[in-house]
PDB file of N, CA and C in Angstrom:
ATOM      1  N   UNK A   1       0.851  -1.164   0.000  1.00  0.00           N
ATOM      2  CA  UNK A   1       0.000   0.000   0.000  1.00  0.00           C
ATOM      3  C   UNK A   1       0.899   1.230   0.000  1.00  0.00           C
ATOM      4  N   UNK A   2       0.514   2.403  -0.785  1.00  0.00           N
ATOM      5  CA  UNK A   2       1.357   3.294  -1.176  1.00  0.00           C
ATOM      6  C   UNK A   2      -0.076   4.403  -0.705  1.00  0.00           C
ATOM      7  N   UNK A   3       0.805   5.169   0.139  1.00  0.00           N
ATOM      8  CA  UNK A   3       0.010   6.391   0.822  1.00  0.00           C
ATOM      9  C   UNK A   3       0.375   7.962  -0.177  1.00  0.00           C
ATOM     10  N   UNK A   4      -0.242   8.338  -0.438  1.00  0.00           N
ATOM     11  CA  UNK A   4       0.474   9.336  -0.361  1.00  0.00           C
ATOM     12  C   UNK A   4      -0.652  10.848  -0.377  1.00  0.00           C
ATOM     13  N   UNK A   5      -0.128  12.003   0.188  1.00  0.00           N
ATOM     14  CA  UNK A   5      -0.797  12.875   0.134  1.00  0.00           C
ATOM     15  C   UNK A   5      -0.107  14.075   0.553  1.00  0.00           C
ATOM     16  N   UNK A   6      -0.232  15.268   0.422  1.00  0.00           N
ATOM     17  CA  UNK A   6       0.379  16.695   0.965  1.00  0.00           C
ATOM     18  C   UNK A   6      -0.684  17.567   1.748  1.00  0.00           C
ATOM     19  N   UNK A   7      -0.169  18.039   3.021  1.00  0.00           N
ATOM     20  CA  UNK A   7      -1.100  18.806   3.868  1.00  0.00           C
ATOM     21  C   UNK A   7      -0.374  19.874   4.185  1.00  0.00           C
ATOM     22  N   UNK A   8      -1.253  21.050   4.034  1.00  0.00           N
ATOM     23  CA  UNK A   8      -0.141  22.254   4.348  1.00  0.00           C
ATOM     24  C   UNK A   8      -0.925  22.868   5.718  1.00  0.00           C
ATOM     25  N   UNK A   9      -0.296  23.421   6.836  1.00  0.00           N
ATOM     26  CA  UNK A   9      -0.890  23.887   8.036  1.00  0.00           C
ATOM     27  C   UNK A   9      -0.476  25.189   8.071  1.00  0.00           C
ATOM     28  N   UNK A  10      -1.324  25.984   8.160  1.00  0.00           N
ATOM     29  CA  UNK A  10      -1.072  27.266   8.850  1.00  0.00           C
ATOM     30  C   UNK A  10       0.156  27.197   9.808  1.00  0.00           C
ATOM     31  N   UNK A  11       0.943  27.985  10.431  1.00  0.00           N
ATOM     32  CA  UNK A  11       1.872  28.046  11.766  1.00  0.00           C
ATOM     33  C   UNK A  11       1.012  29.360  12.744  1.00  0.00           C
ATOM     34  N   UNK A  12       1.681  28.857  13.569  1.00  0.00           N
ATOM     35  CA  UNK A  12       0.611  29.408  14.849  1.00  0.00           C
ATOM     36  C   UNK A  12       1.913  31.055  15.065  1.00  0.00           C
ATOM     37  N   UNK A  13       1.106  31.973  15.836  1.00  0.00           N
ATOM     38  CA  UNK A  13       1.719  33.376  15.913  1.00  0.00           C
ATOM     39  C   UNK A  13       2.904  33.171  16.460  1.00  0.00           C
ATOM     40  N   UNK A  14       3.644  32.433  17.023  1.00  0.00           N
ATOM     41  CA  UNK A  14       5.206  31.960  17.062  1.00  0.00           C
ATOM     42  C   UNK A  14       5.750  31.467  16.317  1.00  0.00           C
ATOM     43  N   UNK A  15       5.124  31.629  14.452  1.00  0.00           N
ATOM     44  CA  UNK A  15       5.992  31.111  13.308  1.00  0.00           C
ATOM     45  C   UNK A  15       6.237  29.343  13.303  1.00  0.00           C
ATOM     46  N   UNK A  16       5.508  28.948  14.749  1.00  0.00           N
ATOM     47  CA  UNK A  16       6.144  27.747  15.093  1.00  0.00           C
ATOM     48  C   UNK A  16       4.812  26.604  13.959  1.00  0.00           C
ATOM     49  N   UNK A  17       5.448  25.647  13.702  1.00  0.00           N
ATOM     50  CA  UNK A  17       4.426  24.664  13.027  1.00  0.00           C
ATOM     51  C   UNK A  17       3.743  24.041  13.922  1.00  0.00           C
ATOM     52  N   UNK A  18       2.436  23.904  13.252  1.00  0.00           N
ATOM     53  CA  UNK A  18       1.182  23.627  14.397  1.00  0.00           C
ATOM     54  C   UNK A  18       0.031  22.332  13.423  1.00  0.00           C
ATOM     55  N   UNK A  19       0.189  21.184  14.186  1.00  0.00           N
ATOM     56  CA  UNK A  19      -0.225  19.938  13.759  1.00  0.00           C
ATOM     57  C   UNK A  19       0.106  19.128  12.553  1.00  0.00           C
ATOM     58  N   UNK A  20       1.268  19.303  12.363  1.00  0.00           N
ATOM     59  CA  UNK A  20       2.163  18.777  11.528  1.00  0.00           C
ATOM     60  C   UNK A  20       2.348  16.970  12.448  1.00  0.00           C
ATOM     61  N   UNK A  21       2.871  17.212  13.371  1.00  0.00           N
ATOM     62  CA  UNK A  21       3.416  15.760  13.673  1.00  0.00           C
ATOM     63  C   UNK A  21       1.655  15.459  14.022  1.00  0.00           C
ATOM     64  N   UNK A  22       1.026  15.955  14.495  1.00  0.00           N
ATOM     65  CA  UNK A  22      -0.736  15.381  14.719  1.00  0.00           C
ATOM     66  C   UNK A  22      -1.067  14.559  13.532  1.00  0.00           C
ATOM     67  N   UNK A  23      -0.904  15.242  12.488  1.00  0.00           N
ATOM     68  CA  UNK A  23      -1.440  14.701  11.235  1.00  0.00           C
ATOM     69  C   UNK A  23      -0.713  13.703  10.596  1.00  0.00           C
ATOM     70  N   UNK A  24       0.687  13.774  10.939  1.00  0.00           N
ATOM     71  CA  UNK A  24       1.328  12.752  10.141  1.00  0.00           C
ATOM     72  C   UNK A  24       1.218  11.258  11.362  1.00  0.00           C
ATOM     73  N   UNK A  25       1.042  11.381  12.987  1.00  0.00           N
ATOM     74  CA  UNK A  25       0.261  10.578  13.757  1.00  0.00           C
ATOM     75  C   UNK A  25      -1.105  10.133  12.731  1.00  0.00           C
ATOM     76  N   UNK A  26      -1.610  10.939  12.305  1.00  0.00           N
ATOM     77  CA  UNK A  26      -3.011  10.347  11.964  1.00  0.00           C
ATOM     78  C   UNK A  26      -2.992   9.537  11.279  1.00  0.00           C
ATOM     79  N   UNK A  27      -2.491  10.173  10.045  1.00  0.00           N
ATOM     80  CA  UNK A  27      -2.320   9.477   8.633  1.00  0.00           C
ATOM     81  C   UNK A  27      -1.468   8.231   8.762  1.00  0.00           C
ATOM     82  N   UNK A  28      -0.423   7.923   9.873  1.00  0.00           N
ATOM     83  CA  UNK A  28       0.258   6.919   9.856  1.00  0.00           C
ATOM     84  C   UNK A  28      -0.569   5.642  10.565  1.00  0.00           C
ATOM     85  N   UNK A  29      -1.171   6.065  11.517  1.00  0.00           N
ATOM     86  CA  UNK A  29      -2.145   4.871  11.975  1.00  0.00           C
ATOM     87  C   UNK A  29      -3.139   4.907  11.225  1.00  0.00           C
ATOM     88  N   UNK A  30      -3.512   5.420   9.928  1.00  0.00           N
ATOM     89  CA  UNK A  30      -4.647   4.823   9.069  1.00  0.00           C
ATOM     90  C   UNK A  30      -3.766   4.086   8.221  1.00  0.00           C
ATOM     91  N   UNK A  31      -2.787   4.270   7.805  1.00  0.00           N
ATOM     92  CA  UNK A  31      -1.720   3.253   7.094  1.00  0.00           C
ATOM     93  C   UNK A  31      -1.604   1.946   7.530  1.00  0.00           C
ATOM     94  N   UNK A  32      -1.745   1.969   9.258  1.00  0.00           N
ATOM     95  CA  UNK A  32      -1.406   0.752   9.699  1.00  0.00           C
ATOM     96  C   UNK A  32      -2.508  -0.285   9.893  1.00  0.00           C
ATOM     97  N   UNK A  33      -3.591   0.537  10.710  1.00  0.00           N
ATOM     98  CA  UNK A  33      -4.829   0.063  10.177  1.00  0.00           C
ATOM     99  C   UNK A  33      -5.439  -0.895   9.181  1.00  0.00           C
ATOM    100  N   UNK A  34      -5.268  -0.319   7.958  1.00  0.00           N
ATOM    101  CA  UNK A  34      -6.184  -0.345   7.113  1.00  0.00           C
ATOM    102  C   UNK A  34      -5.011  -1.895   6.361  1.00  0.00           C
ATOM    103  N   UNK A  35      -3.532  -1.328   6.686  1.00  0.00           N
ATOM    104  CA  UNK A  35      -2.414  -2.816   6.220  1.00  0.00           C
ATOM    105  C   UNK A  35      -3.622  -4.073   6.089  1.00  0.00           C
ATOM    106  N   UNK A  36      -3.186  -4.857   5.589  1.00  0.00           N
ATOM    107  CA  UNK A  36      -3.817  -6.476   5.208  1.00  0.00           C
ATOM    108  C   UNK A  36      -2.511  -7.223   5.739  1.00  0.00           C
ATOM    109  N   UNK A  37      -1.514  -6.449   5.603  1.00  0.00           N
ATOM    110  CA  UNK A  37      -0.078  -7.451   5.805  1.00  0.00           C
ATOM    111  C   UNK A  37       0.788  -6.297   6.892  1.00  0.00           C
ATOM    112  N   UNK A  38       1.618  -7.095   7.515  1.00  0.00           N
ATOM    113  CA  UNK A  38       2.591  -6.610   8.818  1.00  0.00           C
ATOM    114  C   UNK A  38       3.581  -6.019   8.038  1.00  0.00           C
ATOM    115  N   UNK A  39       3.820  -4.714   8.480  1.00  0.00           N
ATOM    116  CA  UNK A  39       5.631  -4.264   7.295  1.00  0.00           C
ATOM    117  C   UNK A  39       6.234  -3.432   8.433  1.00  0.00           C
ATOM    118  N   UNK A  40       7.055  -2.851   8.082  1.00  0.00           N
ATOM    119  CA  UNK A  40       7.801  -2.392   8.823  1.00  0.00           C
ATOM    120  C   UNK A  40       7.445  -0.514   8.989  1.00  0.00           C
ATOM    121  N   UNK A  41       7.618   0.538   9.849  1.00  0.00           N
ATOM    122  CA  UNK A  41       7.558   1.419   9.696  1.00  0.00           C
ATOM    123  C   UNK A  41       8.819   2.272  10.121  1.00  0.00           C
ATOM    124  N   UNK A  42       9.156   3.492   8.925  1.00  0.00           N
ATOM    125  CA  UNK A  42      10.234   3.913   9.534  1.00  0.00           C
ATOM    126  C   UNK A  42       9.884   5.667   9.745  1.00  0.00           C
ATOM    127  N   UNK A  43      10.177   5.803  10.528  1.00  0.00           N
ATOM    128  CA  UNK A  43       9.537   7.009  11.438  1.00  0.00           C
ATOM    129  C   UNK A  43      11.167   8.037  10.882  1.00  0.00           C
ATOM    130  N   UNK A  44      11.100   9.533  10.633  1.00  0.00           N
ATOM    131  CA  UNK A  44      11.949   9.794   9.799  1.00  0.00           C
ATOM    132  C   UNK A  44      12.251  11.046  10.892  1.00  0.00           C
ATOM    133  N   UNK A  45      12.441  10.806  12.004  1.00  0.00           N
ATOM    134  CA  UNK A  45      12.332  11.777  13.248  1.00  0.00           C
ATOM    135  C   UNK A  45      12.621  11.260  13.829  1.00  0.00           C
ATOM    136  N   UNK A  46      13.185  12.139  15.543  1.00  0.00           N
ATOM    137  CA  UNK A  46      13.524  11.911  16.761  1.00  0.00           C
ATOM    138  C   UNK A  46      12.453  12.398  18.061  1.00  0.00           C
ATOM    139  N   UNK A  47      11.607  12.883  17.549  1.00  0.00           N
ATOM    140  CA  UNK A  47      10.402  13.429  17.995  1.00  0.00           C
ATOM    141  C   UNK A  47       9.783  12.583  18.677  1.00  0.00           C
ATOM    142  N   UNK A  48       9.509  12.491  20.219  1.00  0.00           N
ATOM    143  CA  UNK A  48       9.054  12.389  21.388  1.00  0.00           C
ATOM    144  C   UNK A  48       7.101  12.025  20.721  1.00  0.00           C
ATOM    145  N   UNK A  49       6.846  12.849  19.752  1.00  0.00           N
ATOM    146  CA  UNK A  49       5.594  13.335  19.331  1.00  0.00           C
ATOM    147  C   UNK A  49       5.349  11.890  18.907  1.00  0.00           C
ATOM    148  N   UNK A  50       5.681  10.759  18.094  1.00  0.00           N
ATOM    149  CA  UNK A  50       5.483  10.034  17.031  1.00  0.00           C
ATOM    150  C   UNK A  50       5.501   8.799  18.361  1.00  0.00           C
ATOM    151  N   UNK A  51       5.396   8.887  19.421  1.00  0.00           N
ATOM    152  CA  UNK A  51       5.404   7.757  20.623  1.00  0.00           C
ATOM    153  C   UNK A  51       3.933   6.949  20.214  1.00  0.00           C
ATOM    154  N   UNK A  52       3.254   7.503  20.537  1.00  0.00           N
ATOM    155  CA  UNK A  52       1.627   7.044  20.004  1.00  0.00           C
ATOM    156  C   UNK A  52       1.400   6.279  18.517  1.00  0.00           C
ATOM    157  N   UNK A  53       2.090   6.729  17.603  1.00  0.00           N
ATOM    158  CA  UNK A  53       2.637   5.976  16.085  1.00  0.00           C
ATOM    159  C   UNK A  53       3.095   4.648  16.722  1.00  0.00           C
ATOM    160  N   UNK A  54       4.625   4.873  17.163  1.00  0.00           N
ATOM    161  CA  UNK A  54       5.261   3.735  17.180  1.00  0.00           C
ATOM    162  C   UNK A  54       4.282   2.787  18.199  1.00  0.00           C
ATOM    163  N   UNK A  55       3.254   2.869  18.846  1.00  0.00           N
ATOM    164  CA  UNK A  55       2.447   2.242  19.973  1.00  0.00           C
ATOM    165  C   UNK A  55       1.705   1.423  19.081  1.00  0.00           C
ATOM    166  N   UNK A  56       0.967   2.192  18.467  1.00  0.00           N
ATOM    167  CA  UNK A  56       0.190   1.187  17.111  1.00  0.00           C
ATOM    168  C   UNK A  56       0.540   0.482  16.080  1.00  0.00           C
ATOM    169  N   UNK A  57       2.012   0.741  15.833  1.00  0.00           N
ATOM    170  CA  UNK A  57       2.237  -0.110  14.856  1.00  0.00           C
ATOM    171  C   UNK A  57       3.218  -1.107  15.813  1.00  0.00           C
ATOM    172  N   UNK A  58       3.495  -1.072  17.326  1.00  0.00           N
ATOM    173  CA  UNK A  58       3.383  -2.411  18.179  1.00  0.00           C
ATOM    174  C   UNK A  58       1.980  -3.338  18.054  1.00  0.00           C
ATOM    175  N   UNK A  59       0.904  -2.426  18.360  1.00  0.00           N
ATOM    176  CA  UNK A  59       0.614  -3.128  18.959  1.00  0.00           C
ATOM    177  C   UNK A  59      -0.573  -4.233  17.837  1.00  0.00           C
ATOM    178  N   UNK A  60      -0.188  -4.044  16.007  1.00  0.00           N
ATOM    179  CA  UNK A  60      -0.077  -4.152  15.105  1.00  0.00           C
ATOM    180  C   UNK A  60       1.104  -5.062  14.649  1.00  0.00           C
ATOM    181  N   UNK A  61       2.241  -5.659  15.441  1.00  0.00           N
ATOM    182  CA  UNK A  61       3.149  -6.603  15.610  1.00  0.00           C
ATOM    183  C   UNK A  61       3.752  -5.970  14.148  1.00  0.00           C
ATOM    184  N   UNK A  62       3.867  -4.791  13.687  1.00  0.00           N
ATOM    185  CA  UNK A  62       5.200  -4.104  13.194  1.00  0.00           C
ATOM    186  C   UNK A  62       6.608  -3.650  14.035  1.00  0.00           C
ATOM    187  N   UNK A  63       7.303  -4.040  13.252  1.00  0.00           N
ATOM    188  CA  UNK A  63       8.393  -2.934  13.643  1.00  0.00           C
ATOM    189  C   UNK A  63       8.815  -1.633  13.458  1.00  0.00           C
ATOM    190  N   UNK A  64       9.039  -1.095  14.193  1.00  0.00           N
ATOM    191  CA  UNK A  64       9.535   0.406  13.518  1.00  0.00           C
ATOM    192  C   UNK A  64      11.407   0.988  13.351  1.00  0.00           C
ATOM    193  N   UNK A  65      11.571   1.613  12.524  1.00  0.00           N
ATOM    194  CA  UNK A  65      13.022   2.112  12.716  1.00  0.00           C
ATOM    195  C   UNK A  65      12.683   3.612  12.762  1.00  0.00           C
ATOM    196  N   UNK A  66      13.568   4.211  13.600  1.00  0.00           N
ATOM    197  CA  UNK A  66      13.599   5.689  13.847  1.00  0.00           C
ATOM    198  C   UNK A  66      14.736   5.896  13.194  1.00  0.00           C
ATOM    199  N   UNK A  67      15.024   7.154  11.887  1.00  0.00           N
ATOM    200  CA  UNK A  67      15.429   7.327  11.335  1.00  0.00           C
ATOM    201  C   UNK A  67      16.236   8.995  11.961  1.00  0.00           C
ATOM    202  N   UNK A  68      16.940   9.253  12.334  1.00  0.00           N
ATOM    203  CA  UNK A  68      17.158  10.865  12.542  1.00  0.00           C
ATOM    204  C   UNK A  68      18.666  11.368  13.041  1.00  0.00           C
ATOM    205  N   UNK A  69      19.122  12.907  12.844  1.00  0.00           N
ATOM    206  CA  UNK A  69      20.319  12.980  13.179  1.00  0.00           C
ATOM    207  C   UNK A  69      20.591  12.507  14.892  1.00  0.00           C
ATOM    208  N   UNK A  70      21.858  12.377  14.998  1.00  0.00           N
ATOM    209  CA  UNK A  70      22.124  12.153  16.370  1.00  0.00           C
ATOM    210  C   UNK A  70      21.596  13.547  17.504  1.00  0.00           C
ATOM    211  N   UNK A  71      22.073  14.414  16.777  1.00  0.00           N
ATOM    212  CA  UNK A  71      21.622  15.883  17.703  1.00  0.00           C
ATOM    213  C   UNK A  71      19.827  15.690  17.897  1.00  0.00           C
ATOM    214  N   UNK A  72      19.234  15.010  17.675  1.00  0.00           N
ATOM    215  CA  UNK A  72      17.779  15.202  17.422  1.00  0.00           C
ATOM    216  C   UNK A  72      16.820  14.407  18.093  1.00  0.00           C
ATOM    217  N   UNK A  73      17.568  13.396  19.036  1.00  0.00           N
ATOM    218  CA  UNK A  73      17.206  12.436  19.585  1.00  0.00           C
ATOM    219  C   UNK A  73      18.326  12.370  21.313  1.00  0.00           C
ATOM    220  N   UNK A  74      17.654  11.533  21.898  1.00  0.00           N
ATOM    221  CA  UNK A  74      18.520  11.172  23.082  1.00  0.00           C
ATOM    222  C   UNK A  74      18.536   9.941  22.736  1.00  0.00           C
ATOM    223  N   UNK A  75      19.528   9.258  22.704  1.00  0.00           N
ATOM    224  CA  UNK A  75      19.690   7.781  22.792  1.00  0.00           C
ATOM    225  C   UNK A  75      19.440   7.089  23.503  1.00  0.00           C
ATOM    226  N   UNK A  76      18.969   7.358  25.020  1.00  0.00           N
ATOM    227  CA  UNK A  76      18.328   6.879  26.100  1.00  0.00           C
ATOM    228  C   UNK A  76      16.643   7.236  26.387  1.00  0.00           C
ATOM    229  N   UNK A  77      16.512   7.662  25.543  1.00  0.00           N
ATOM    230  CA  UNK A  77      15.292   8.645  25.680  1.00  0.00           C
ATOM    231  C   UNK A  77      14.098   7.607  25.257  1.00  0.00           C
ATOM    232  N   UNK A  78      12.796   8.183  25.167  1.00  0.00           N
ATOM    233  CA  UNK A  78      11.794   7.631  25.120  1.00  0.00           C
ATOM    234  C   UNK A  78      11.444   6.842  23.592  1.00  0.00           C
ATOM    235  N   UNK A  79      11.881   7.923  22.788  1.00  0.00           N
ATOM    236  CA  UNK A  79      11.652   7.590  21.549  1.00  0.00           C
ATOM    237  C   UNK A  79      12.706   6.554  20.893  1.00  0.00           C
ATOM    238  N   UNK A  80      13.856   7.024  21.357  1.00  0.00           N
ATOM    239  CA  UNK A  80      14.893   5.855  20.992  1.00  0.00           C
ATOM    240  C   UNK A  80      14.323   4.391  21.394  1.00  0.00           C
ATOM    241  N   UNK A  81      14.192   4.771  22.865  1.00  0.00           N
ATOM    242  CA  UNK A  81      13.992   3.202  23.281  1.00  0.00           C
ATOM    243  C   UNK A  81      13.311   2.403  22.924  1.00  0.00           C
ATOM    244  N   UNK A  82      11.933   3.158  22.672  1.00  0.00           N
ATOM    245  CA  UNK A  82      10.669   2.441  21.506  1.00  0.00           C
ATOM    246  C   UNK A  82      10.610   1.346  20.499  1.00  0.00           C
ATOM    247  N   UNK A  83      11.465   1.814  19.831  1.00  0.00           N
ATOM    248  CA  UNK A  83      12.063   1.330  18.329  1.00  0.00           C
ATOM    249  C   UNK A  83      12.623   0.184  18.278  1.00  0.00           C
ATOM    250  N   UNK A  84      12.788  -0.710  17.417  1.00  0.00           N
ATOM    251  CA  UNK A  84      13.729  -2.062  17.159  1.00  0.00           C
ATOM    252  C   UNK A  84      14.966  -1.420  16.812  1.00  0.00           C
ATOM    253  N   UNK A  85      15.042  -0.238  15.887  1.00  0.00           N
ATOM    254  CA  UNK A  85      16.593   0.322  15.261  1.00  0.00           C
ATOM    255  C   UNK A  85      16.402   1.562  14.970  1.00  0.00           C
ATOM    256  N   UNK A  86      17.890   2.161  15.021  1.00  0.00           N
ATOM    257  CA  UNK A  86      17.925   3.678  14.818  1.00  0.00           C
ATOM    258  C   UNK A  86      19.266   3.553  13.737  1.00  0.00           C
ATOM    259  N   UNK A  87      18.831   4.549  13.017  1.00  0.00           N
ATOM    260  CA  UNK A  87      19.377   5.005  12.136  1.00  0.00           C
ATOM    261  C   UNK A  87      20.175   6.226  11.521  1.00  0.00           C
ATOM    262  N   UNK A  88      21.717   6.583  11.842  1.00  0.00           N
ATOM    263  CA  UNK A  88      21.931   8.144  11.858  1.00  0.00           C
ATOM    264  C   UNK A  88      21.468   8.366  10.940  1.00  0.00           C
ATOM    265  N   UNK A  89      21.458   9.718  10.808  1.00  0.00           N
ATOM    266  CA  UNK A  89      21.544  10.542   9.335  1.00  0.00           C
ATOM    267  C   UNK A  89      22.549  11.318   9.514  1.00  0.00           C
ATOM    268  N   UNK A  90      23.732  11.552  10.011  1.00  0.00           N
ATOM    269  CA  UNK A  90      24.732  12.246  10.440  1.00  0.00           C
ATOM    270  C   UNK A  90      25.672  12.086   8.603  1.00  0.00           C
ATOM    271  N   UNK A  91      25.415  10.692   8.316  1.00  0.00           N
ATOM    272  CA  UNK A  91      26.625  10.753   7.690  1.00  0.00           C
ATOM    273  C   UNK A  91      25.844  11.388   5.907  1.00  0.00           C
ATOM    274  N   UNK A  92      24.528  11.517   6.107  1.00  0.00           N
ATOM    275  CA  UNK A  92      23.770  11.728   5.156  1.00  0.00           C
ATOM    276  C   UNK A  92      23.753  13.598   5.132  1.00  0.00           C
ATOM    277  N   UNK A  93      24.244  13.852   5.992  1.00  0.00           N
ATOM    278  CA  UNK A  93      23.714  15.448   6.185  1.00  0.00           C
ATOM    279  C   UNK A  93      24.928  16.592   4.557  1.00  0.00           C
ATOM    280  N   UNK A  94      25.821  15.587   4.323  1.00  0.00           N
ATOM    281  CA  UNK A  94      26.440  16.418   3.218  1.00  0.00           C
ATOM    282  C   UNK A  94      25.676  16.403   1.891  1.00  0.00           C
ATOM    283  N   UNK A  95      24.876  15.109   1.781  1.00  0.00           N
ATOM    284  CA  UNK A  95      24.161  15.172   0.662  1.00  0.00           C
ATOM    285  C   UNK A  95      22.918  15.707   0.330  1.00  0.00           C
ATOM    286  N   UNK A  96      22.149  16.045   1.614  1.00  0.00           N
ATOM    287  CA  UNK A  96      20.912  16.748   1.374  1.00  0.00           C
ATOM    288  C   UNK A  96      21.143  18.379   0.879  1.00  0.00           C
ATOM    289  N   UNK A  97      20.430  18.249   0.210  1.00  0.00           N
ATOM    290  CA  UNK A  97      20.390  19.601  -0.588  1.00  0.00           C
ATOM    291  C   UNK A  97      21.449  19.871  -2.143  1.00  0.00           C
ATOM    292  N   UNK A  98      21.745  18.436  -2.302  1.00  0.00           N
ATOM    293  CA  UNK A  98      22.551  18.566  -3.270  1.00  0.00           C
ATOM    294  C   UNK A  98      21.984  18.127  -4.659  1.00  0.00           C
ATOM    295  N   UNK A  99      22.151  18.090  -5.990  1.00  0.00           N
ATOM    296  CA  UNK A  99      21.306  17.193  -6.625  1.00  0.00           C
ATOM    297  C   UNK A  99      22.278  17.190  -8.399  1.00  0.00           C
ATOM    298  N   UNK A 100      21.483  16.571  -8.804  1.00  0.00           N
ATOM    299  CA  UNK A 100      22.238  16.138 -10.152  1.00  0.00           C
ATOM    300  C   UNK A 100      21.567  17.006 -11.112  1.00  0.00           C
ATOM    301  N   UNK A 101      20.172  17.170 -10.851  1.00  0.00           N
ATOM    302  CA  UNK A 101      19.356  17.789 -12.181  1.00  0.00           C
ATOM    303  C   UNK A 101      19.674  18.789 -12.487  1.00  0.00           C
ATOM    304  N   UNK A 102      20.109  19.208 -13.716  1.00  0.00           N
ATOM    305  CA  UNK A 102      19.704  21.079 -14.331  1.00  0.00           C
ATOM    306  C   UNK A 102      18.734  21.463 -14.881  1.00  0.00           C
ATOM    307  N   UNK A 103      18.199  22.412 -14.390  1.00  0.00           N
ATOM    308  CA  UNK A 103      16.853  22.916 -14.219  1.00  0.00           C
ATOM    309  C   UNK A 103      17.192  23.548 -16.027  1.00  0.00           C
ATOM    310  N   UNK A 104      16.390  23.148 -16.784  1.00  0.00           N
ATOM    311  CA  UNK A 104      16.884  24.018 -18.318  1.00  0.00           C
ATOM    312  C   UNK A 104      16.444  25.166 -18.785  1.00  0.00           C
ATOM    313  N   UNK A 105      17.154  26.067 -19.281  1.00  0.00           N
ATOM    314  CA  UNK A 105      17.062  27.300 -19.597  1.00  0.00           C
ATOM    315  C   UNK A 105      16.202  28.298 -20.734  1.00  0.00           C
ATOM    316  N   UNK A 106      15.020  28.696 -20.475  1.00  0.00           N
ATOM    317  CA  UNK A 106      14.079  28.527 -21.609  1.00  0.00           C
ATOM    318  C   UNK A 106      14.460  29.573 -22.442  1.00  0.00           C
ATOM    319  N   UNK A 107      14.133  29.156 -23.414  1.00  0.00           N
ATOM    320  CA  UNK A 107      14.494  29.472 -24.917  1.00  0.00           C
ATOM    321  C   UNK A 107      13.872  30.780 -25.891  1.00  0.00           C
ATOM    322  N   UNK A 108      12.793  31.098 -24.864  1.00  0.00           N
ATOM    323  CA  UNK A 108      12.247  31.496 -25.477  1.00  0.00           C
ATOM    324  C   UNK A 108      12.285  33.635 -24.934  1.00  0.00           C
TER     325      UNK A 108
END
């Protein structure tokens, strides 16, 4: 099963983002839900927020991997501990934002 969808949220008067991890909670336990078959979930954060995610797709006899930089997580922490595996992104952080495509130059 292939999810996919884009939600854009307002941010609340502290610029700060507001129900972003709510919604991607939502949308991830209708993913798990609705599964016919057990897969794995990989949670792409260190966020404390996604505890309730990783709960359902226990208690759904998935596994989950937490995916995130080291600065972004406690390794002892709640969310770490959750998880079957963690995954840096430390060594990934030179390549984001980089890319191969050239955007082409119109002609006209």
């Amino acid at each position: 099963m292939l999810f996919r969808s884009v939600k854009v949220h307002n941010r609340g008067l502290d610029n700060k983002e507001k129900a972003v991890d709510t919604e991607l909670v939502a949308m991830g336990t209708e993913v798990i839900c609705l599964s016919e078959e057990v897969m794995d979930l990989v949670i792409v954060s260190g966020d404390r927020d996604f505890i309730p995610l990783v709960n359902v797709a226990h208690r759904r006899h998935w596994e989950v991997e937490m995916a995130a930089f080291t600065s972004a997580y406690n390794p002892s922490g709640e969310m770490a501990t959750s998880v079957e595996r963690i995954v840096p992104l430390d060594a990934a952080f030179a390549k984001i934002g980089s890319h191969a495509y050239e955007w082409p130059i119109p002609t006209t």
